[in-house]
C-alpha atoms as a PDB file:
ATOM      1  CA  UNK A   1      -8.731  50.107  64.530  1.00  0.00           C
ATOM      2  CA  UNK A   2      -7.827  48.907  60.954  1.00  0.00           C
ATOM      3  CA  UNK A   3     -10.668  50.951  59.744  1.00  0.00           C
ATOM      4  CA  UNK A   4      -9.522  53.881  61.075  1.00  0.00           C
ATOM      5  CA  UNK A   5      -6.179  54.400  59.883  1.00  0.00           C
ATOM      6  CA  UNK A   6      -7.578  53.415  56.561  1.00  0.00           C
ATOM      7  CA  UNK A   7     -10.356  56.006  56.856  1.00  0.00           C
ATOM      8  CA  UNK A   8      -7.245  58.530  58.410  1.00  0.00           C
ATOM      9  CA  UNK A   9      -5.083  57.659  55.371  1.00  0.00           C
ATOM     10  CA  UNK A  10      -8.373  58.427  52.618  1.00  0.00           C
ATOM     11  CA  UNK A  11      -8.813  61.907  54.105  1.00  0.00           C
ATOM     12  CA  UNK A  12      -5.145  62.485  54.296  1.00  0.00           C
ATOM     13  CA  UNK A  13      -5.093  62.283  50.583  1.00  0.00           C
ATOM     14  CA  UNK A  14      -8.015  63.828  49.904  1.00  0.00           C
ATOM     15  CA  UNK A  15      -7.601  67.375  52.014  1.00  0.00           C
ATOM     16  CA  UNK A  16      -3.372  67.344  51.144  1.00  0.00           C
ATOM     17  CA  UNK A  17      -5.189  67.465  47.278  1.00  0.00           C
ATOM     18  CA  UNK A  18      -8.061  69.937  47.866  1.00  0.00           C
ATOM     19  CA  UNK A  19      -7.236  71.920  51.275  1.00  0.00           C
ATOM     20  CA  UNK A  20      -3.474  71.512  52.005  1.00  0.00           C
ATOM     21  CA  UNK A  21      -3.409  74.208  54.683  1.00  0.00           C
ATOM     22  CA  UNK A  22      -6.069  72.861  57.016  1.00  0.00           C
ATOM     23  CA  UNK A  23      -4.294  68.890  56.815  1.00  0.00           C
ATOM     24  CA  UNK A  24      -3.279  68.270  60.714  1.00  0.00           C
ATOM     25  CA  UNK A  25      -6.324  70.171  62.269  1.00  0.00           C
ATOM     26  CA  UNK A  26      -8.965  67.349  60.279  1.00  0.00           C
ATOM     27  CA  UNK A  27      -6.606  64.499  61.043  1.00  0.00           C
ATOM     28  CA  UNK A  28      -6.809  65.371  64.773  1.00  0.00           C
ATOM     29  CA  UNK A  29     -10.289  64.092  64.994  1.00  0.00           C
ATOM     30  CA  UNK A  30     -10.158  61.252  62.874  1.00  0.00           C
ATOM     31  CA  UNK A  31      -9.320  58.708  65.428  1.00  0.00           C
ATOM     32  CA  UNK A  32     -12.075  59.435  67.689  1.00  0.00           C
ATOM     33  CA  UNK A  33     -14.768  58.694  64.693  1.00  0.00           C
ATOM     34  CA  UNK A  34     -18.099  56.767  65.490  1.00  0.00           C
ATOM     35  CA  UNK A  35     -18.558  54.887  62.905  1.00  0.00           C
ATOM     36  CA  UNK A  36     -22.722  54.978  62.844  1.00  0.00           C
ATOM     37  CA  UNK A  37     -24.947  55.032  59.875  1.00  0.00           C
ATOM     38  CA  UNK A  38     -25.995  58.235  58.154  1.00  0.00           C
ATOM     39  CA  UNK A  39     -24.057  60.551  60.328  1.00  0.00           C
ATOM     40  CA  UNK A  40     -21.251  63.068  59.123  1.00  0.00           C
ATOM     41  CA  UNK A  41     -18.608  64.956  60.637  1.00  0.00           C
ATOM     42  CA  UNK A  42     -18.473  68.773  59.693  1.00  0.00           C
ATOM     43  CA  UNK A  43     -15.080  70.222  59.607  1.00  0.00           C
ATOM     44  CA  UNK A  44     -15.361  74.605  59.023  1.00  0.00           C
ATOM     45  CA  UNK A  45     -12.781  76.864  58.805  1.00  0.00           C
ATOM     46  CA  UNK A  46     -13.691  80.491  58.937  1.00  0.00           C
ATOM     47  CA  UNK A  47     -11.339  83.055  57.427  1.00  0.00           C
ATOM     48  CA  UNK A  48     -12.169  86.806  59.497  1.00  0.00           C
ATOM     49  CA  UNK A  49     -10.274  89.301  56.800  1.00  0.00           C
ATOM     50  CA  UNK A  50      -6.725  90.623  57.869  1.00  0.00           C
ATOM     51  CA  UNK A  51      -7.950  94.348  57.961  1.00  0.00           C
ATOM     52  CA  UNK A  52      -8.590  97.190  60.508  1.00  0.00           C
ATOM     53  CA  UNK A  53     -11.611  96.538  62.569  1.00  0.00           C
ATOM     54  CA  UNK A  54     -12.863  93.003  60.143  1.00  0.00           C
ATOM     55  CA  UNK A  55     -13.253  91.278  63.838  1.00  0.00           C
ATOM     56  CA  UNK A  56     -16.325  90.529  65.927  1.00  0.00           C
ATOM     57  CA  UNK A  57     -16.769  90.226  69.867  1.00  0.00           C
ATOM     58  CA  UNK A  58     -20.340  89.538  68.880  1.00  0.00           C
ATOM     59  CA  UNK A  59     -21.631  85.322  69.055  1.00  0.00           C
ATOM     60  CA  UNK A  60     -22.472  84.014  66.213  1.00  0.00           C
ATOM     61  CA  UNK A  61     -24.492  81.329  64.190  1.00  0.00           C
ATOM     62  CA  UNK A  62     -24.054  79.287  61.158  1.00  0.00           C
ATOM     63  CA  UNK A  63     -26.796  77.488  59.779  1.00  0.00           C
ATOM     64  CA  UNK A  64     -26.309  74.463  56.839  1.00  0.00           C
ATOM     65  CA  UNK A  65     -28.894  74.161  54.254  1.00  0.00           C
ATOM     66  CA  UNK A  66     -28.851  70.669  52.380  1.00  0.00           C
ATOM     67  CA  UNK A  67     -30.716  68.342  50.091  1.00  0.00           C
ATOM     68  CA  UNK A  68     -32.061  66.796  53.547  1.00  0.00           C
ATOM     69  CA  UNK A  69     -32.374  68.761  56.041  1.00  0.00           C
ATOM     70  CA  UNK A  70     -30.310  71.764  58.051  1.00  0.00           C
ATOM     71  CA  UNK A  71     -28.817  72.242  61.017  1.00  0.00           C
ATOM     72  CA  UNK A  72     -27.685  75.088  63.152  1.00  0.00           C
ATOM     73  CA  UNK A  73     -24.064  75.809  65.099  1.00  0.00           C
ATOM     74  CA  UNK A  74     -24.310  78.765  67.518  1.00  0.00           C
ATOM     75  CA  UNK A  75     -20.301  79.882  68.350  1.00  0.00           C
ATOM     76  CA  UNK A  76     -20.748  81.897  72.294  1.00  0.00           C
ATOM     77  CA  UNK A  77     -17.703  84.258  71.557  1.00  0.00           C
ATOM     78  CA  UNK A  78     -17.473  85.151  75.454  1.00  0.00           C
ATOM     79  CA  UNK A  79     -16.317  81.928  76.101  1.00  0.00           C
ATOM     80  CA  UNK A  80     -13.694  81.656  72.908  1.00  0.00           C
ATOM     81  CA  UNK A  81     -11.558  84.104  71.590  1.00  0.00           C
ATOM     82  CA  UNK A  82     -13.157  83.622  67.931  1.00  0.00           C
ATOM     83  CA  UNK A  83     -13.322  86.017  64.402  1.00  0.00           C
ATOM     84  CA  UNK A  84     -10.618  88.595  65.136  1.00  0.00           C
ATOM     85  CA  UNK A  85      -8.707  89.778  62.552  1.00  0.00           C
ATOM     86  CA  UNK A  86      -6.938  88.195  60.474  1.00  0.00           C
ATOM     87  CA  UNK A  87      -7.677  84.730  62.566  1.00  0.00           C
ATOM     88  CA  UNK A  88      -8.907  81.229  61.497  1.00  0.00           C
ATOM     89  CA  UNK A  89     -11.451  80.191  63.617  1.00  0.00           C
ATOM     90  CA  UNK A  90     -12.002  75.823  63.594  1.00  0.00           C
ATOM     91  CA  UNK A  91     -15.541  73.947  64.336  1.00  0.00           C
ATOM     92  CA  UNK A  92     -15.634  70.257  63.984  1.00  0.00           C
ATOM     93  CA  UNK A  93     -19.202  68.721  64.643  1.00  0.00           C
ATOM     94  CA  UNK A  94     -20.753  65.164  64.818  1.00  0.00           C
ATOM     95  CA  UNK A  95     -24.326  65.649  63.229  1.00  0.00           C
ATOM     96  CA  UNK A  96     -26.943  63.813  61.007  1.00  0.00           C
ATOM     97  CA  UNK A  97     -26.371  63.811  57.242  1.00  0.00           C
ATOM     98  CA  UNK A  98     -28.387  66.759  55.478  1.00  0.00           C
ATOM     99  CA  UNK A  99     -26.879  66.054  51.743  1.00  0.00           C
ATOM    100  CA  UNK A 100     -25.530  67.900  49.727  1.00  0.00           C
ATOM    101  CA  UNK A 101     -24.682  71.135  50.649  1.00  0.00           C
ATOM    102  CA  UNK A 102     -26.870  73.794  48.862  1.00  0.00           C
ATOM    103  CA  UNK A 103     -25.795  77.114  51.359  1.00  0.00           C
ATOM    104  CA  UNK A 104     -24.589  78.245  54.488  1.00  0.00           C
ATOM    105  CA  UNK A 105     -26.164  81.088  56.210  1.00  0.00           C
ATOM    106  CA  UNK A 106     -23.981  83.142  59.249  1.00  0.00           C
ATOM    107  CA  UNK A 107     -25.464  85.127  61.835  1.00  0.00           C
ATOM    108  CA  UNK A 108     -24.294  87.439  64.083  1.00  0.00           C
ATOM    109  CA  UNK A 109     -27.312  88.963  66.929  1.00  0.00           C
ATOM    110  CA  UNK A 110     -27.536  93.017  65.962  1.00  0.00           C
ATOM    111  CA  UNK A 111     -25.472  91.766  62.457  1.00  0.00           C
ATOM    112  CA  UNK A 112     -23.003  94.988  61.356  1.00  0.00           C
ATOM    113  CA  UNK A 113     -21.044  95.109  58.508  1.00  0.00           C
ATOM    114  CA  UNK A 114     -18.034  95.445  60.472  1.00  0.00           C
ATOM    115  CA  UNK A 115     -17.456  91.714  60.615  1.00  0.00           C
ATOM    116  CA  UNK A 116     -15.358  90.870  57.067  1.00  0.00           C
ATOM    117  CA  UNK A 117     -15.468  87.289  56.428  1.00  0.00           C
ATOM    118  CA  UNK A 118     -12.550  86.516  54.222  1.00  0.00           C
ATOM    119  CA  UNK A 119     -13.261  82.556  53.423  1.00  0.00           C
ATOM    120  CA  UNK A 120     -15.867  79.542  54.911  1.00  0.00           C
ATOM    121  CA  UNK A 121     -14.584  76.496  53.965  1.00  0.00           C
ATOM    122  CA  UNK A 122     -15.943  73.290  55.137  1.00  0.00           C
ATOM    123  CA  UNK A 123     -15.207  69.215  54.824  1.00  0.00           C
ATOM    124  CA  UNK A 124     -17.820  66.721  55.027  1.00  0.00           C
ATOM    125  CA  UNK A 125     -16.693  62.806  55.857  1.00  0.00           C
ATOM    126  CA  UNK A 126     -20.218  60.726  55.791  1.00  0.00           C
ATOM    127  CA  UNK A 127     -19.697  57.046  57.015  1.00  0.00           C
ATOM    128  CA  UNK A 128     -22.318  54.805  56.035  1.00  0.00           C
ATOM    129  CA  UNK A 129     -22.537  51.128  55.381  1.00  0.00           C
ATOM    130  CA  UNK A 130     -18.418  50.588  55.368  1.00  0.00           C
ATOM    131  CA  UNK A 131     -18.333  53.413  52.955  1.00  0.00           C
ATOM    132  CA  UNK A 132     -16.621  56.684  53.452  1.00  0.00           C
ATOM    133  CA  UNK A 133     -17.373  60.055  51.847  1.00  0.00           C
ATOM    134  CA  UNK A 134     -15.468  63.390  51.597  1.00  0.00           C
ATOM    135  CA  UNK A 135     -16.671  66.286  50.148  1.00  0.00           C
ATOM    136  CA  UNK A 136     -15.158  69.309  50.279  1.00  0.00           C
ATOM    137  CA  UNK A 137     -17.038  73.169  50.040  1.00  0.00           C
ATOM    138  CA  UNK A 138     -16.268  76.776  49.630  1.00  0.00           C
ATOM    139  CA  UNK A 139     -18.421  79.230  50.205  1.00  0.00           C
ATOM    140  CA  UNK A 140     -17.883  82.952  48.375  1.00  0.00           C
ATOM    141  CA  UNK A 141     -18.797  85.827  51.118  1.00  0.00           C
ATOM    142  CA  UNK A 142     -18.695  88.725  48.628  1.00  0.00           C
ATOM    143  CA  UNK A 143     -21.453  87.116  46.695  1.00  0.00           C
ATOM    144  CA  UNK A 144     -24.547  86.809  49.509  1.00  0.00           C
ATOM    145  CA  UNK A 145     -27.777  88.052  50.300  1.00  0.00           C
ATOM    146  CA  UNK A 146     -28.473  89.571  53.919  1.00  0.00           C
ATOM    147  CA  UNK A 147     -32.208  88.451  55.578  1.00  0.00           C
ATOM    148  CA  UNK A 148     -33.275  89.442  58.786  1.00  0.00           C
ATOM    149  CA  UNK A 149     -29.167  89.437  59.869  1.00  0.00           C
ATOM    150  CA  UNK A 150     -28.171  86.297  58.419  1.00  0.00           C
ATOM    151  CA  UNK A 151     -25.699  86.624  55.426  1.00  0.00           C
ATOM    152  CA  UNK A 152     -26.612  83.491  53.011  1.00  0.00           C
ATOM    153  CA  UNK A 153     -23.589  82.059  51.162  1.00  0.00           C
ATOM    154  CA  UNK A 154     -23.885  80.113  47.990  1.00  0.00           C
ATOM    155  CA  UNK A 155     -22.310  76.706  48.319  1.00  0.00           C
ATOM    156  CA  UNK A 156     -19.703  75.649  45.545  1.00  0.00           C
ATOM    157  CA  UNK A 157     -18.344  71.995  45.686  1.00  0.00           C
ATOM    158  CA  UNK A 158     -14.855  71.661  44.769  1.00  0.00           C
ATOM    159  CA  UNK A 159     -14.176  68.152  45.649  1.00  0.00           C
ATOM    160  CA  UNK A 160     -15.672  65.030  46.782  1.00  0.00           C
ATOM    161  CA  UNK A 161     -14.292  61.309  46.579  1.00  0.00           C
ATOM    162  CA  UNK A 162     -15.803  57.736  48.130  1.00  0.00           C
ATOM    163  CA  UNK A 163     -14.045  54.531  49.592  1.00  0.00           C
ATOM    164  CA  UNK A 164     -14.710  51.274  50.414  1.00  0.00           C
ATOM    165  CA  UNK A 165     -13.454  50.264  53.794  1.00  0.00           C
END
């Protein structure tokens, strides 16, 4: 239990510094952690534009590209009320570490333009070996490349700090 508020009091710090606004929803899942070697917890926020029509009834994917390997999140929209406008939509997963973070890639089945996707921003805590990770990503969604429906966003890292515990 010691380890935990000391990992809840590192990621305090380090998303009031680098992502102020989304500070309560990452501590809600800090205290039911696994700490296990080489796995990471995925915290993303996605931003659907405050304009007429930006929203989606459609499900949708989004696939993470990194150093070491990728993984895929599929979001079933019938069951959720997710991406309407104007709305922050939050995913928190327990998954293997992939590294880095090179892209993301969303996908939405029969993919229109209608869907505007104002922000993706995600957080990253790796526990490994008593040592905790944070890394924090934006992704730019006016900047992609569209494949076969999936948008591919560029990953920029805009933080990252490590701590003993």
């Amino acid at each position: 239990l010691q380890t935990v508020g000391i990992l809840q009091k590192f990621v305090y710090q380090f998303t009031a510094n680098y992502f102020p606004e989304m500070i309560l929803n990452v501590l809600s899942g800090i205290g039911l952690l696994v700490i296990a070697c080489e796995t990471a917890t995925f915290y993303t926020y996605i931003k659907t534009q405050d304009l007429e029509g930006s929203g989606t009834e459609d499900n949708a994917k989004i696939r993470y590209l990194g150093e070491e390997g990728n993984f895929t999140l599929s979001f079933a929209n019938n069951e959720k009320n997710y991406f309407k406008r104007g709305q922050r939509d939050k995913f928190e997963n327990n998954v293997q570490n992939i590294g880095k973070l090179e892209k993301a890639e969303l996908y939405i089945p029969g993919y229109s333009t209608a869907w505007r996707v104002e922000y993706v921003e995600t957080i990253v805590l790796i526990i490994r070996s008593n040592i905790a990770s944070v890394f924090g990503y934006k992704f730019d969604p006016t900047n992609f490349t569209l494949i076969d429906g999936w948008i591919t966003l560029h990953a920029k890292q805009v933080a990252n700090q490590t701590k003993a515990m």
